[in-house]
PDB file of N, CA and C in Angstrom:
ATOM      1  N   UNK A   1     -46.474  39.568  42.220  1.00  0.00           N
ATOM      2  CA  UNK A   1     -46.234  39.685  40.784  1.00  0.00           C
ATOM      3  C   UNK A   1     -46.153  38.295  40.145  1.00  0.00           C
ATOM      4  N   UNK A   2     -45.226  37.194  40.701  1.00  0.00           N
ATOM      5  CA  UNK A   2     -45.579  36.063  40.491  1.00  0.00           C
ATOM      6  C   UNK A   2     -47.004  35.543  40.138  1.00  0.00           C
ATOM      7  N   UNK A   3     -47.799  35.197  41.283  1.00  0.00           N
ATOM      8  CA  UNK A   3     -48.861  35.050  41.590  1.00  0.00           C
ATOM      9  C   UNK A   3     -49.916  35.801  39.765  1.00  0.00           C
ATOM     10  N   UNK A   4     -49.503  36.860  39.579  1.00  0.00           N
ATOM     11  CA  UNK A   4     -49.958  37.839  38.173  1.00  0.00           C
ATOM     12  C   UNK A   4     -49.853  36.579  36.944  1.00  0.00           C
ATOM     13  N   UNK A   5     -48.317  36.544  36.708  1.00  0.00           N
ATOM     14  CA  UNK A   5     -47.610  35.844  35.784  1.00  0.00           C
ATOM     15  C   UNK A   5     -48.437  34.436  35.607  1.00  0.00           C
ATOM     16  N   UNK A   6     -48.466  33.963  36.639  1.00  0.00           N
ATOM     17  CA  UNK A   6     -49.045  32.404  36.702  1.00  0.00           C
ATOM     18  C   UNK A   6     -50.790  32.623  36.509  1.00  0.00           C
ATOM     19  N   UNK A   7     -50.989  33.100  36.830  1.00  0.00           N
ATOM     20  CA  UNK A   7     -52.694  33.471  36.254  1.00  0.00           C
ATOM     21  C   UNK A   7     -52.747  33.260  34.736  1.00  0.00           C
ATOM     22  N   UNK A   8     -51.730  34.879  33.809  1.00  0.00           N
ATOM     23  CA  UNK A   8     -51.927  34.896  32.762  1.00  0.00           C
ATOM     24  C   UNK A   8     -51.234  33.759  31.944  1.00  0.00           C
ATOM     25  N   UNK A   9     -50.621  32.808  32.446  1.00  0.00           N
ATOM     26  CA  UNK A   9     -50.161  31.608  31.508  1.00  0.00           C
ATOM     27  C   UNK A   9     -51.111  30.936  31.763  1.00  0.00           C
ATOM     28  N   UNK A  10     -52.117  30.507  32.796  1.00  0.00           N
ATOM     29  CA  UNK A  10     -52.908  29.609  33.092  1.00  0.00           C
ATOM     30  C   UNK A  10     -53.955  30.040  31.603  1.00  0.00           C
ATOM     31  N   UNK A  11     -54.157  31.436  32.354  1.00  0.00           N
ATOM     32  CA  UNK A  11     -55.824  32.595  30.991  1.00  0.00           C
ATOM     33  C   UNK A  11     -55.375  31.659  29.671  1.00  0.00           C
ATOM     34  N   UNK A  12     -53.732  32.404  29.058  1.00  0.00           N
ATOM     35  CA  UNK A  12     -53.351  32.315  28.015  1.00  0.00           C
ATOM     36  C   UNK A  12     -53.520  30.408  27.634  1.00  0.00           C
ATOM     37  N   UNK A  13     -52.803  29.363  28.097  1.00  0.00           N
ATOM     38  CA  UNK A  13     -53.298  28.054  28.275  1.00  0.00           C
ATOM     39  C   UNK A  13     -54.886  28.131  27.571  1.00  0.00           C
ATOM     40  N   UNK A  14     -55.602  28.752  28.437  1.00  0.00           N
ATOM     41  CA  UNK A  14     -57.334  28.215  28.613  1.00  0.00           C
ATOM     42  C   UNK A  14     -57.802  28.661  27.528  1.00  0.00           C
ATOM     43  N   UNK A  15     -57.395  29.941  27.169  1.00  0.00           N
ATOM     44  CA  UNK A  15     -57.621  30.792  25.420  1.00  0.00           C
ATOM     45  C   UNK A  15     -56.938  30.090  24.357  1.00  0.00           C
ATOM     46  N   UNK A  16     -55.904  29.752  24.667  1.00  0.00           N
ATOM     47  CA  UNK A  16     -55.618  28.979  23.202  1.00  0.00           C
ATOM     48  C   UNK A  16     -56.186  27.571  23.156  1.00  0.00           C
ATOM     49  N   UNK A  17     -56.710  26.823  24.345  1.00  0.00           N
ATOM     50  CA  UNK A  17     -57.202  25.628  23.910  1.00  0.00           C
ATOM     51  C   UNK A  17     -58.550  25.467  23.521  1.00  0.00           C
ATOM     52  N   UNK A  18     -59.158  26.900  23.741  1.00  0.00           N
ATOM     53  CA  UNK A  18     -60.551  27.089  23.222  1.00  0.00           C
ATOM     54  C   UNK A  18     -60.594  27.271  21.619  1.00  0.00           C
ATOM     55  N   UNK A  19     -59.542  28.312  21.260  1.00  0.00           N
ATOM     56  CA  UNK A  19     -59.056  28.466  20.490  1.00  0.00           C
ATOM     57  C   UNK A  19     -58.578  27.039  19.313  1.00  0.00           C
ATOM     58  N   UNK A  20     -58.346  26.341  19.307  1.00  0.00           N
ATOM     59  CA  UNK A  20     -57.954  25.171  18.896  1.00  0.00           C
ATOM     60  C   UNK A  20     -58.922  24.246  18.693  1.00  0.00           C
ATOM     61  N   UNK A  21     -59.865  24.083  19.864  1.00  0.00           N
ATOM     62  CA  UNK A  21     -61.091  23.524  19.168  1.00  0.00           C
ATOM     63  C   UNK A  21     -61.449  24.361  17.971  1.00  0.00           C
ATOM     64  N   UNK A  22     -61.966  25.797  17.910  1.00  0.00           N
ATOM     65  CA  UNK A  22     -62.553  25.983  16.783  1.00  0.00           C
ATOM     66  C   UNK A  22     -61.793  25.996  15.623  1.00  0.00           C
ATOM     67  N   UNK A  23     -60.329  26.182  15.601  1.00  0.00           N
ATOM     68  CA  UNK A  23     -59.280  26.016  14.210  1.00  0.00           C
ATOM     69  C   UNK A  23     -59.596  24.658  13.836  1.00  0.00           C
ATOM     70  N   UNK A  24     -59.594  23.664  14.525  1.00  0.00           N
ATOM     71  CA  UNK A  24     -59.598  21.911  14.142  1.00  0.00           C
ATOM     72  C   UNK A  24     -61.007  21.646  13.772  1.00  0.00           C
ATOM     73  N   UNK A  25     -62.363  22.699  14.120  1.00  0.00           N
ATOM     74  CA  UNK A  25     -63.648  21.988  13.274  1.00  0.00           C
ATOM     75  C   UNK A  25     -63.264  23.106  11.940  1.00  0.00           C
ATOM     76  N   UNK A  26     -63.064  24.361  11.784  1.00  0.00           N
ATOM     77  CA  UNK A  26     -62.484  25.058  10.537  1.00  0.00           C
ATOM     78  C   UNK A  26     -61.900  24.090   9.663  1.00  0.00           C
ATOM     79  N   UNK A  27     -60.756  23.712  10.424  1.00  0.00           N
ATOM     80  CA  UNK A  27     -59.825  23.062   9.337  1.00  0.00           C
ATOM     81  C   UNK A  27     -60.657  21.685   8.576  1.00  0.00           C
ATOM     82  N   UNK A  28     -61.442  20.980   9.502  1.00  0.00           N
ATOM     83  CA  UNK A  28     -62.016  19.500   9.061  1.00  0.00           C
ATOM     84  C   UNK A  28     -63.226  20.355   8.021  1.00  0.00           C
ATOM     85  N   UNK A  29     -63.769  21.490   8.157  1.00  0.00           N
ATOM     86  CA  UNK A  29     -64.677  21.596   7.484  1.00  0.00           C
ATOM     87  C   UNK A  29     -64.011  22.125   6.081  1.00  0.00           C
ATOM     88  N   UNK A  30     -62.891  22.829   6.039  1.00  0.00           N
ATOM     89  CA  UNK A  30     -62.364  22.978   4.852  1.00  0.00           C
ATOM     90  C   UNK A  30     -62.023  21.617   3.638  1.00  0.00           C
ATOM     91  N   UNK A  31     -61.164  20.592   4.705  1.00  0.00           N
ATOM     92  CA  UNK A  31     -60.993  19.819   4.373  1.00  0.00           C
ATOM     93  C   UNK A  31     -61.955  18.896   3.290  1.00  0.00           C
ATOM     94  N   UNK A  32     -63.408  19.006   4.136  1.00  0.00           N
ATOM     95  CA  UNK A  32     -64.753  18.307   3.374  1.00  0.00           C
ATOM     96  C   UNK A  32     -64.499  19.461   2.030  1.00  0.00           C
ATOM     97  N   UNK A  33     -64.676  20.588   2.320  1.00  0.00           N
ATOM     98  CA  UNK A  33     -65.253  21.143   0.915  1.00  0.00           C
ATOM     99  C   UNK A  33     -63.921  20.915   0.014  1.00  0.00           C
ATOM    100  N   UNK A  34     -62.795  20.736   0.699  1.00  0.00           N
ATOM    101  CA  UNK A  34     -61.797  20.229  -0.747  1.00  0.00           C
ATOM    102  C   UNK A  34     -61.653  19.213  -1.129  1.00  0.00           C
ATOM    103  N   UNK A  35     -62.189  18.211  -0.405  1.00  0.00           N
ATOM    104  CA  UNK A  35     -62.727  16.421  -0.589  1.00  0.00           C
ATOM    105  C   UNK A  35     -64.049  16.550  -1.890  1.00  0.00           C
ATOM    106  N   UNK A  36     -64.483  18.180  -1.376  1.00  0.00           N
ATOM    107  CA  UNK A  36     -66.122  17.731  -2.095  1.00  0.00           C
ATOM    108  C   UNK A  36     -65.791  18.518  -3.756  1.00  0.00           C
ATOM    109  N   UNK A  37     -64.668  19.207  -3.569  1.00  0.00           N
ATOM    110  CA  UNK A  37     -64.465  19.870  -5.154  1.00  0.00           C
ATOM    111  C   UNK A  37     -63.407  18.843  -5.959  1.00  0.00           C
ATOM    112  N   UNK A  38     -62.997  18.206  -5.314  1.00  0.00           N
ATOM    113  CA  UNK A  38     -61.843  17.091  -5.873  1.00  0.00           C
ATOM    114  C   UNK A  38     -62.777  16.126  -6.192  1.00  0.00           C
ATOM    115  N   UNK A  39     -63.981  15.656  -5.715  1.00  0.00           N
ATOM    116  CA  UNK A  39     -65.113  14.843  -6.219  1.00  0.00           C
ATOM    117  C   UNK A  39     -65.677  15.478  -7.367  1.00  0.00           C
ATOM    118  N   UNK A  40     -66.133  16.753  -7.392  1.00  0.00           N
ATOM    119  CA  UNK A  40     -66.656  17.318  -8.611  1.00  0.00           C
ATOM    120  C   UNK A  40     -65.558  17.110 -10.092  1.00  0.00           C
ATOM    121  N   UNK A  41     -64.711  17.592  -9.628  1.00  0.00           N
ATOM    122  CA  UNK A  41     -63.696  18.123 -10.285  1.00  0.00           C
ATOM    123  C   UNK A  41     -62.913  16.690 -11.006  1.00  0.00           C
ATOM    124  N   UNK A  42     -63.407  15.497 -10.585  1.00  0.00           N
ATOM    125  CA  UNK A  42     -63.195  13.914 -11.414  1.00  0.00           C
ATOM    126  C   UNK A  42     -64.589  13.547 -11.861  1.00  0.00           C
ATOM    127  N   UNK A  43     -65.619  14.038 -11.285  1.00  0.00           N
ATOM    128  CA  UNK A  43     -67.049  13.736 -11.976  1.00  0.00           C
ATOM    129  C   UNK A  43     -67.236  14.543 -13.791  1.00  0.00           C
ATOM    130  N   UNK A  44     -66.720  15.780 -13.610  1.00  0.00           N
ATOM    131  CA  UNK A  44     -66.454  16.698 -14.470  1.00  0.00           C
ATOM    132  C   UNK A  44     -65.645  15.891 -15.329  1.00  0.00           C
ATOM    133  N   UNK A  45     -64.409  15.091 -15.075  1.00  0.00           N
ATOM    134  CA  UNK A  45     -63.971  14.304 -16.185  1.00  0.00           C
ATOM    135  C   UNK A  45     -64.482  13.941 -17.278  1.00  0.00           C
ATOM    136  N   UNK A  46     -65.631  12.882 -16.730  1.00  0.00           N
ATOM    137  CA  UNK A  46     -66.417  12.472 -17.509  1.00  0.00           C
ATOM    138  C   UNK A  46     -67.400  13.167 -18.910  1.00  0.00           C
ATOM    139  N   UNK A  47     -67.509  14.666 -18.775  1.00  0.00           N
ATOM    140  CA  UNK A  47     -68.707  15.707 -18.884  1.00  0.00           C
ATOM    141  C   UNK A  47     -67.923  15.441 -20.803  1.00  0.00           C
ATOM    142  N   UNK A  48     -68.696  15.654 -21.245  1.00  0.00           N
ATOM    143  CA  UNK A  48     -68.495  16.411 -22.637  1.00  0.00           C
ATOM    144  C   UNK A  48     -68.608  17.956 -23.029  1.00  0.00           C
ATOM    145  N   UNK A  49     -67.259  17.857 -23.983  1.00  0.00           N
ATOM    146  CA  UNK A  49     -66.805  19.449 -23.425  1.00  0.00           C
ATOM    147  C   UNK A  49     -67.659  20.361 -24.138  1.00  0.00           C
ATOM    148  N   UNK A  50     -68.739  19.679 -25.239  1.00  0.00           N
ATOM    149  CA  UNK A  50     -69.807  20.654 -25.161  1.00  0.00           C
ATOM    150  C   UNK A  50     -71.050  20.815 -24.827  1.00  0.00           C
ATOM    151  N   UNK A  51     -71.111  20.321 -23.184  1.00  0.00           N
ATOM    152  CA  UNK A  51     -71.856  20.560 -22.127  1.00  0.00           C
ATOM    153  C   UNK A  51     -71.875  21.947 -21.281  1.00  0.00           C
ATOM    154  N   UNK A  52     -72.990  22.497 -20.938  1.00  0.00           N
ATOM    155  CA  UNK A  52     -72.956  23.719 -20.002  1.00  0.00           C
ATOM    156  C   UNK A  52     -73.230  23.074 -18.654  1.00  0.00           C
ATOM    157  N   UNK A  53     -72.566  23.239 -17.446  1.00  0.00           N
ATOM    158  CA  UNK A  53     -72.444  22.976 -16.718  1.00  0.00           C
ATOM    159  C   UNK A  53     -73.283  24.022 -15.680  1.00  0.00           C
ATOM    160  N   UNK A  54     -74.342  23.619 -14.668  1.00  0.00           N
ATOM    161  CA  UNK A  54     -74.384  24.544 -13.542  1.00  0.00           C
ATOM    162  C   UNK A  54     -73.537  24.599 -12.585  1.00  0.00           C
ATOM    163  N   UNK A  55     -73.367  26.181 -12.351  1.00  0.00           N
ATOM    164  CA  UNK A  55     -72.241  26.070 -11.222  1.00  0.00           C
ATOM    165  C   UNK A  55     -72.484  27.560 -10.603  1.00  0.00           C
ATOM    166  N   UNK A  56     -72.794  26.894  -9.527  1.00  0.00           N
ATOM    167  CA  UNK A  56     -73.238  27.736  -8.377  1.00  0.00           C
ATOM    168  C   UNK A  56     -72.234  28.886  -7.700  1.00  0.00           C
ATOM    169  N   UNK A  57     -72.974  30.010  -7.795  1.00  0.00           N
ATOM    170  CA  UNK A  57     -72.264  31.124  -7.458  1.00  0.00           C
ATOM    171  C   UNK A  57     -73.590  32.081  -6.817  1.00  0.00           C
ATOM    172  N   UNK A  58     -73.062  31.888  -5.407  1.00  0.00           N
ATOM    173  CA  UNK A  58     -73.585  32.994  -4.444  1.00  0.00           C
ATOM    174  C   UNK A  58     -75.311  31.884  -3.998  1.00  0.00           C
ATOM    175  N   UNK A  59     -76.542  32.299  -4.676  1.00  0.00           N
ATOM    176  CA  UNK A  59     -77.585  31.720  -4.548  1.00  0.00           C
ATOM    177  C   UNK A  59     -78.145  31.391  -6.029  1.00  0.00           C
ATOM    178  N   UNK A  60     -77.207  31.899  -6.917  1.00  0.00           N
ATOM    179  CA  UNK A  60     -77.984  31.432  -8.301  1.00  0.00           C
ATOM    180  C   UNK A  60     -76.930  29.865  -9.016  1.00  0.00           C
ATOM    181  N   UNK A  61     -77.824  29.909  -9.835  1.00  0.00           N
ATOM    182  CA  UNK A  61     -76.598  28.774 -10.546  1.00  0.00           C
ATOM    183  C   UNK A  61     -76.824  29.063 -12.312  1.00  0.00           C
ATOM    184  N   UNK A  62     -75.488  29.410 -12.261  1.00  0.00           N
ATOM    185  CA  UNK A  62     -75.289  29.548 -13.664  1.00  0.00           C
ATOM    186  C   UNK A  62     -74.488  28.866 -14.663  1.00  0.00           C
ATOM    187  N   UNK A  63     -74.930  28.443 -15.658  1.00  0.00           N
ATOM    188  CA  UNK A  63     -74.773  27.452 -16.941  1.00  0.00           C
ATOM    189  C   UNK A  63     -73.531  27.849 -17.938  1.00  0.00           C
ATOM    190  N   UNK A  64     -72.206  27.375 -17.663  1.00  0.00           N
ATOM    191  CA  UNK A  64     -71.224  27.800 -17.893  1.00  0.00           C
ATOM    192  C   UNK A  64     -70.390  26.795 -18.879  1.00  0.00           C
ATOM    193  N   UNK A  65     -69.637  26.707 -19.581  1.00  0.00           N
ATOM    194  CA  UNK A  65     -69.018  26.053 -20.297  1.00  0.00           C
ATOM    195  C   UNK A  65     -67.883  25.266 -19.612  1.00  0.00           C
ATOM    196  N   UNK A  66     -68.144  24.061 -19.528  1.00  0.00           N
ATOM    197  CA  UNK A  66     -66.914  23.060 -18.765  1.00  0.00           C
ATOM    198  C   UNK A  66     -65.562  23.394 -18.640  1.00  0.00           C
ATOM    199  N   UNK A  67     -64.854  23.869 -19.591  1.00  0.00           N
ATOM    200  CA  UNK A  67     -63.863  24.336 -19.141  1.00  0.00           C
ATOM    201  C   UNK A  67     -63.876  25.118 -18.244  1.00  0.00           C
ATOM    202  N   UNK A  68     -64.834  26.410 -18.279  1.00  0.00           N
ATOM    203  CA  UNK A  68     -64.547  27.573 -17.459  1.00  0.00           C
ATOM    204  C   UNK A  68     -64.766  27.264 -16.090  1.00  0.00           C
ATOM    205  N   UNK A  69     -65.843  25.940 -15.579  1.00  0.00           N
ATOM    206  CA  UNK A  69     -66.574  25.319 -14.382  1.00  0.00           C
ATOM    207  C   UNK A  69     -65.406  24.789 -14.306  1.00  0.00           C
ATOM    208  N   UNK A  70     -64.197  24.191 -14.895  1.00  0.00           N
ATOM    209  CA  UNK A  70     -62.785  23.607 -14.471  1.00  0.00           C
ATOM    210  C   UNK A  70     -61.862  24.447 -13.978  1.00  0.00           C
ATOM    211  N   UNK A  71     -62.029  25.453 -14.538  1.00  0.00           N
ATOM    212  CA  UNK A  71     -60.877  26.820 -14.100  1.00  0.00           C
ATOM    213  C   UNK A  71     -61.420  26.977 -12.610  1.00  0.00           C
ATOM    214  N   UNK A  72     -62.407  27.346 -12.662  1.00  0.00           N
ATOM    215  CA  UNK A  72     -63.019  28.086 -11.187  1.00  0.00           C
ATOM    216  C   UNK A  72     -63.086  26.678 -10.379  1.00  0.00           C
ATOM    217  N   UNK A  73     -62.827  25.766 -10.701  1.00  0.00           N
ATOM    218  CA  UNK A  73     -62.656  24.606  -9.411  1.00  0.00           C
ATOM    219  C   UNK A  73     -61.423  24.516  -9.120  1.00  0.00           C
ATOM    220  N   UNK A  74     -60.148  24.700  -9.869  1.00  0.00           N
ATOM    221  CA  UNK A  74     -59.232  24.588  -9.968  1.00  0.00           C
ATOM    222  C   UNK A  74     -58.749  25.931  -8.479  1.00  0.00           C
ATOM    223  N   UNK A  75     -59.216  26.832  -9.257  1.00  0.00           N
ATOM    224  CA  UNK A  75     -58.825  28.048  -8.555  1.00  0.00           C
ATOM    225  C   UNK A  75     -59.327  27.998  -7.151  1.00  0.00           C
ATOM    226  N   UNK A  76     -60.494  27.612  -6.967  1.00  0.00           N
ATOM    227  CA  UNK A  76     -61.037  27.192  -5.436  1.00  0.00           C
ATOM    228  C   UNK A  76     -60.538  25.596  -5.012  1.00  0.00           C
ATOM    229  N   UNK A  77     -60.048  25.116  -5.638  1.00  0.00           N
ATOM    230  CA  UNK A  77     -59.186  24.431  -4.562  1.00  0.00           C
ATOM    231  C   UNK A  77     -57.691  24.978  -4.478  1.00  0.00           C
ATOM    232  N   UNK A  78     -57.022  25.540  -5.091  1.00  0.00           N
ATOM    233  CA  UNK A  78     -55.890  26.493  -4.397  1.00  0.00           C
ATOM    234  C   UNK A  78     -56.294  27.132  -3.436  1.00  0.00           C
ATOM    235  N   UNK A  79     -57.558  27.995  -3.608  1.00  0.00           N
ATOM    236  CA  UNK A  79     -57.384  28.860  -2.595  1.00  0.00           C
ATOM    237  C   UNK A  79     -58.282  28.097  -1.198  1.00  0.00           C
ATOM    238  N   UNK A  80     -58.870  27.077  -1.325  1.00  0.00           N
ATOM    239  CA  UNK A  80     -59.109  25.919   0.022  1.00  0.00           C
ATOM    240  C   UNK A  80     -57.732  25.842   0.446  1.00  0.00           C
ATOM    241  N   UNK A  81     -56.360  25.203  -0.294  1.00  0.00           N
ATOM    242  CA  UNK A  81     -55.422  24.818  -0.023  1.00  0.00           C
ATOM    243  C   UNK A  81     -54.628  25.666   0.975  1.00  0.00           C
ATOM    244  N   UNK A  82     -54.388  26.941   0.505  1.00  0.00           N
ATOM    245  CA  UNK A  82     -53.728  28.004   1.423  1.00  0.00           C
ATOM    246  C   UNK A  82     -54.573  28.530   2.334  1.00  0.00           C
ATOM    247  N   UNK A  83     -56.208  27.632   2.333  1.00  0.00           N
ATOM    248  CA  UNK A  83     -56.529  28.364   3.688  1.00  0.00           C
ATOM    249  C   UNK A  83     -56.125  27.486   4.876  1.00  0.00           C
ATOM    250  N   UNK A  84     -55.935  26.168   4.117  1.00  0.00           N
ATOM    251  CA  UNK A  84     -56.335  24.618   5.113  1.00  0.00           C
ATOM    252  C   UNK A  84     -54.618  24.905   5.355  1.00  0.00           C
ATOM    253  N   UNK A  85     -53.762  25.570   4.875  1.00  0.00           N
ATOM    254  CA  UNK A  85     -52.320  25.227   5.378  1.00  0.00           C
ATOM    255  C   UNK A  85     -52.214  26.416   6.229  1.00  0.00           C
ATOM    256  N   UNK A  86     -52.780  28.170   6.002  1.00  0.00           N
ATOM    257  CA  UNK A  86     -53.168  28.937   7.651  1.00  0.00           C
ATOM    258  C   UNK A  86     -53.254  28.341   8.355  1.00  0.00           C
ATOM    259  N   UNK A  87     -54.565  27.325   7.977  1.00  0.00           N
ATOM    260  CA  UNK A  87     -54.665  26.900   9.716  1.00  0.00           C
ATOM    261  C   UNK A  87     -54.068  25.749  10.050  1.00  0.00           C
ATOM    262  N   UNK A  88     -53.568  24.705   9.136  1.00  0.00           N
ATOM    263  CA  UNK A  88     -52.304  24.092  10.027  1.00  0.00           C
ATOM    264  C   UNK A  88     -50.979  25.066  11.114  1.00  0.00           C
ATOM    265  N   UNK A  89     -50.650  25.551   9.904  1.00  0.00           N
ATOM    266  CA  UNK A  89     -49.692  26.616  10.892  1.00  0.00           C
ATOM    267  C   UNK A  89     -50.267  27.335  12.149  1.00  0.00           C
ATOM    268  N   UNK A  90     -51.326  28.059  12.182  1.00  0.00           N
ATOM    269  CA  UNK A  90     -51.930  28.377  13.368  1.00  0.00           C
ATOM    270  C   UNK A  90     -51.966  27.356  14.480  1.00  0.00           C
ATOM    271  N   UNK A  91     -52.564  26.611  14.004  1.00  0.00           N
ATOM    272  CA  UNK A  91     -53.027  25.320  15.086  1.00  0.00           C
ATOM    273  C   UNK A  91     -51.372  24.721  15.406  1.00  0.00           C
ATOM    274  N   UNK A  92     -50.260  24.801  14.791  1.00  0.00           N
ATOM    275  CA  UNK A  92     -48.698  24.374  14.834  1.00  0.00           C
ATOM    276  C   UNK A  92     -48.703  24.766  15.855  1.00  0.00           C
ATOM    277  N   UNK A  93     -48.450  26.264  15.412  1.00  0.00           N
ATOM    278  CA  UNK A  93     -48.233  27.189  16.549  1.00  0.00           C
ATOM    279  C   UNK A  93     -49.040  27.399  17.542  1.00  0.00           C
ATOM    280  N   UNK A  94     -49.845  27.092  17.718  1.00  0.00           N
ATOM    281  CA  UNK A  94     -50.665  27.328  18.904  1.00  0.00           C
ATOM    282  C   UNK A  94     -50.135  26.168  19.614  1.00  0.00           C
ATOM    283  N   UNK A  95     -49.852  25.028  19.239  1.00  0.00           N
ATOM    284  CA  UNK A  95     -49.538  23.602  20.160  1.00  0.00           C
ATOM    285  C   UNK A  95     -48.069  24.014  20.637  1.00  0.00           C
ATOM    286  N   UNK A  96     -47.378  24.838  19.790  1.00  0.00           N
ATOM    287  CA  UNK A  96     -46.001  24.635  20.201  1.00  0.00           C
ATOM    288  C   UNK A  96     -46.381  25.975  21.567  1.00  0.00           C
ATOM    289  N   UNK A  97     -46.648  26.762  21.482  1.00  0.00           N
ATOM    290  CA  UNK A  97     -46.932  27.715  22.800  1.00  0.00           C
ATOM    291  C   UNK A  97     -47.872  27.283  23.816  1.00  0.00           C
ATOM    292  N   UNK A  98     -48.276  26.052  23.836  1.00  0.00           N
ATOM    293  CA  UNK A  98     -49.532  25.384  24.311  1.00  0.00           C
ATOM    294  C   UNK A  98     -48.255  24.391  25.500  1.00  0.00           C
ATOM    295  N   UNK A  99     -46.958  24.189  24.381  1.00  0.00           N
ATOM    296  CA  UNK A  99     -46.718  22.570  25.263  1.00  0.00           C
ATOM    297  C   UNK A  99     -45.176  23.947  25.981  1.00  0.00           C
ATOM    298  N   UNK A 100     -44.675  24.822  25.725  1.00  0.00           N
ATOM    299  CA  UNK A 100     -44.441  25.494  26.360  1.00  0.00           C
ATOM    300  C   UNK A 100     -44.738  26.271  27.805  1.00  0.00           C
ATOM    301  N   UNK A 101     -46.573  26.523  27.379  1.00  0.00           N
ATOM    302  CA  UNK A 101     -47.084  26.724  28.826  1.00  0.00           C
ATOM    303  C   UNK A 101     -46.797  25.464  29.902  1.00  0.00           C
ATOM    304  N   UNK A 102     -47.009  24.325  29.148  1.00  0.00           N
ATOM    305  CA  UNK A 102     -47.837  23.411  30.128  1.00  0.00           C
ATOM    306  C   UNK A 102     -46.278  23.100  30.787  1.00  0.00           C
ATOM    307  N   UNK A 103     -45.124  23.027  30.214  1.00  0.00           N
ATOM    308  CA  UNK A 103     -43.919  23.087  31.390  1.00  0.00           C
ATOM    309  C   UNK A 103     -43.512  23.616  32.402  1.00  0.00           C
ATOM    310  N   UNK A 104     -44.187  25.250  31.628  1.00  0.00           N
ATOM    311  CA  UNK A 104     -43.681  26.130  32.679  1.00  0.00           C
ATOM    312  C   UNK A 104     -44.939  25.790  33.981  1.00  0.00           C
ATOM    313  N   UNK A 105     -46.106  25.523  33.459  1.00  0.00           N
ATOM    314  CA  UNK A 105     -47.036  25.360  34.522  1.00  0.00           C
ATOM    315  C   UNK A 105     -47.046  24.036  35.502  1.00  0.00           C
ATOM    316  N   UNK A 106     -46.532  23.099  35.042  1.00  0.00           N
ATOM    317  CA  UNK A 106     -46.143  21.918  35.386  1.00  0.00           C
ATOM    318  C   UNK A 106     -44.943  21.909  36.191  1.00  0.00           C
ATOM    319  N   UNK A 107     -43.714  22.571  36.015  1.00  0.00           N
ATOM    320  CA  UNK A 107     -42.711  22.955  36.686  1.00  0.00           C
ATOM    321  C   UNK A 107     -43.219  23.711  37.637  1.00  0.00           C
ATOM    322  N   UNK A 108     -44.185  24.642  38.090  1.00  0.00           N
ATOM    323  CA  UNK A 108     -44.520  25.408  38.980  1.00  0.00           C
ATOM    324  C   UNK A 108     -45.565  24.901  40.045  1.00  0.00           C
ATOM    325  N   UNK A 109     -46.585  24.049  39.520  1.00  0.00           N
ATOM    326  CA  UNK A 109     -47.319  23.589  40.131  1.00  0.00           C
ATOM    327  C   UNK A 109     -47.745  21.910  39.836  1.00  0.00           C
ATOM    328  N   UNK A 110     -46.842  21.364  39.367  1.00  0.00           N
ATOM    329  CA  UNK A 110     -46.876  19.884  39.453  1.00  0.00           C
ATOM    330  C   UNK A 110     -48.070  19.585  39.182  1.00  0.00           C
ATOM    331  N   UNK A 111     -48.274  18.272  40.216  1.00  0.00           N
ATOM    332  CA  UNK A 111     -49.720  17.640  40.070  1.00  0.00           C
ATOM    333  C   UNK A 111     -51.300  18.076  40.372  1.00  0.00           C
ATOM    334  N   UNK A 112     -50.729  19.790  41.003  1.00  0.00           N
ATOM    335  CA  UNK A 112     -52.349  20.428  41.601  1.00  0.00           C
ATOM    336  C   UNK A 112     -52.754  20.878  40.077  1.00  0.00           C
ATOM    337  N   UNK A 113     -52.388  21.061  39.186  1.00  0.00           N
ATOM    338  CA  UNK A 113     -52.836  21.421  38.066  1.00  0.00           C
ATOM    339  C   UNK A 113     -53.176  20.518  36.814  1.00  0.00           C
ATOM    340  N   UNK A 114     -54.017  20.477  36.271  1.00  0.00           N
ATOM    341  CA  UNK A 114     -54.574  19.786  35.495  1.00  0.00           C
ATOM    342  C   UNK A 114     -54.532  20.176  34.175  1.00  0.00           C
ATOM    343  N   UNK A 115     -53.639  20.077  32.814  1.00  0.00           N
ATOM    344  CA  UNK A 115     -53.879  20.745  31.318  1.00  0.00           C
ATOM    345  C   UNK A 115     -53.822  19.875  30.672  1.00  0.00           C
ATOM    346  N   UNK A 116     -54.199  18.668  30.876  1.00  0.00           N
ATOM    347  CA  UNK A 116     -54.643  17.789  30.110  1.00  0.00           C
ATOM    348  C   UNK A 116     -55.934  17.702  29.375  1.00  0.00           C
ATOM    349  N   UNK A 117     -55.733  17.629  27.932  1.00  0.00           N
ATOM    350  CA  UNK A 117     -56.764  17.789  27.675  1.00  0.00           C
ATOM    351  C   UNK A 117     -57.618  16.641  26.832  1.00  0.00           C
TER     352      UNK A 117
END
């Protein structure tokens, strides 16, 4: 039964660090697109407010009035924001059950085991 236990912390270990790579390219790629609307969104400064702006939605781009192209940037970087802080917390938590395993696995099998990553 032992022998059981120590498997599935090893599995669980190997799944969440797979796991973690793909949250950390998620998170960096969120990151760009809220780098890249915080660039728009000071370029837009500049705009005169009775300019129509294109602003892309889905595959078309439609010619919208600057303010309203300010609202909807506004609103998509909130909602970038609470996605990019999910996955901090995920990825938190995944490290804090990550450095949990690696004691218990480290306490059990010392130096034959390797979770360094």
């Amino acid at each position: 039964m032992d022998r059981r236990m120590d498997q599935n912390n090893i599995n669980k270990f190997s799944t969440l660090h797979q796991k973690q790579g793909i949250l950390k390219e998620e998170l960096e790629k969120k990151n760009q697109e809220k780098e890249y609307i915080d660039d728009v969104t000071s370029e837009l400064e500049l705009a005169d407010e009775d300019d129509m702006i294109p602003y892309k939605i889905g595959d078309s781009f439609l010619h919208l009035p600057l303010e309203e192209v300010q609202q909807l940037l506004e609103k998509s970087a909130q909602d970038i924001a609470k996605e990019i802080e999910a996955l901090e917390e995920k990825i938190e938590r995944n490290d804090e059950i990550m450095g949990e395993l690696k004691v218990k696995l480290y306490a059990k099998f010392g130096k034959a085991i390797n979770l360094e990553v």
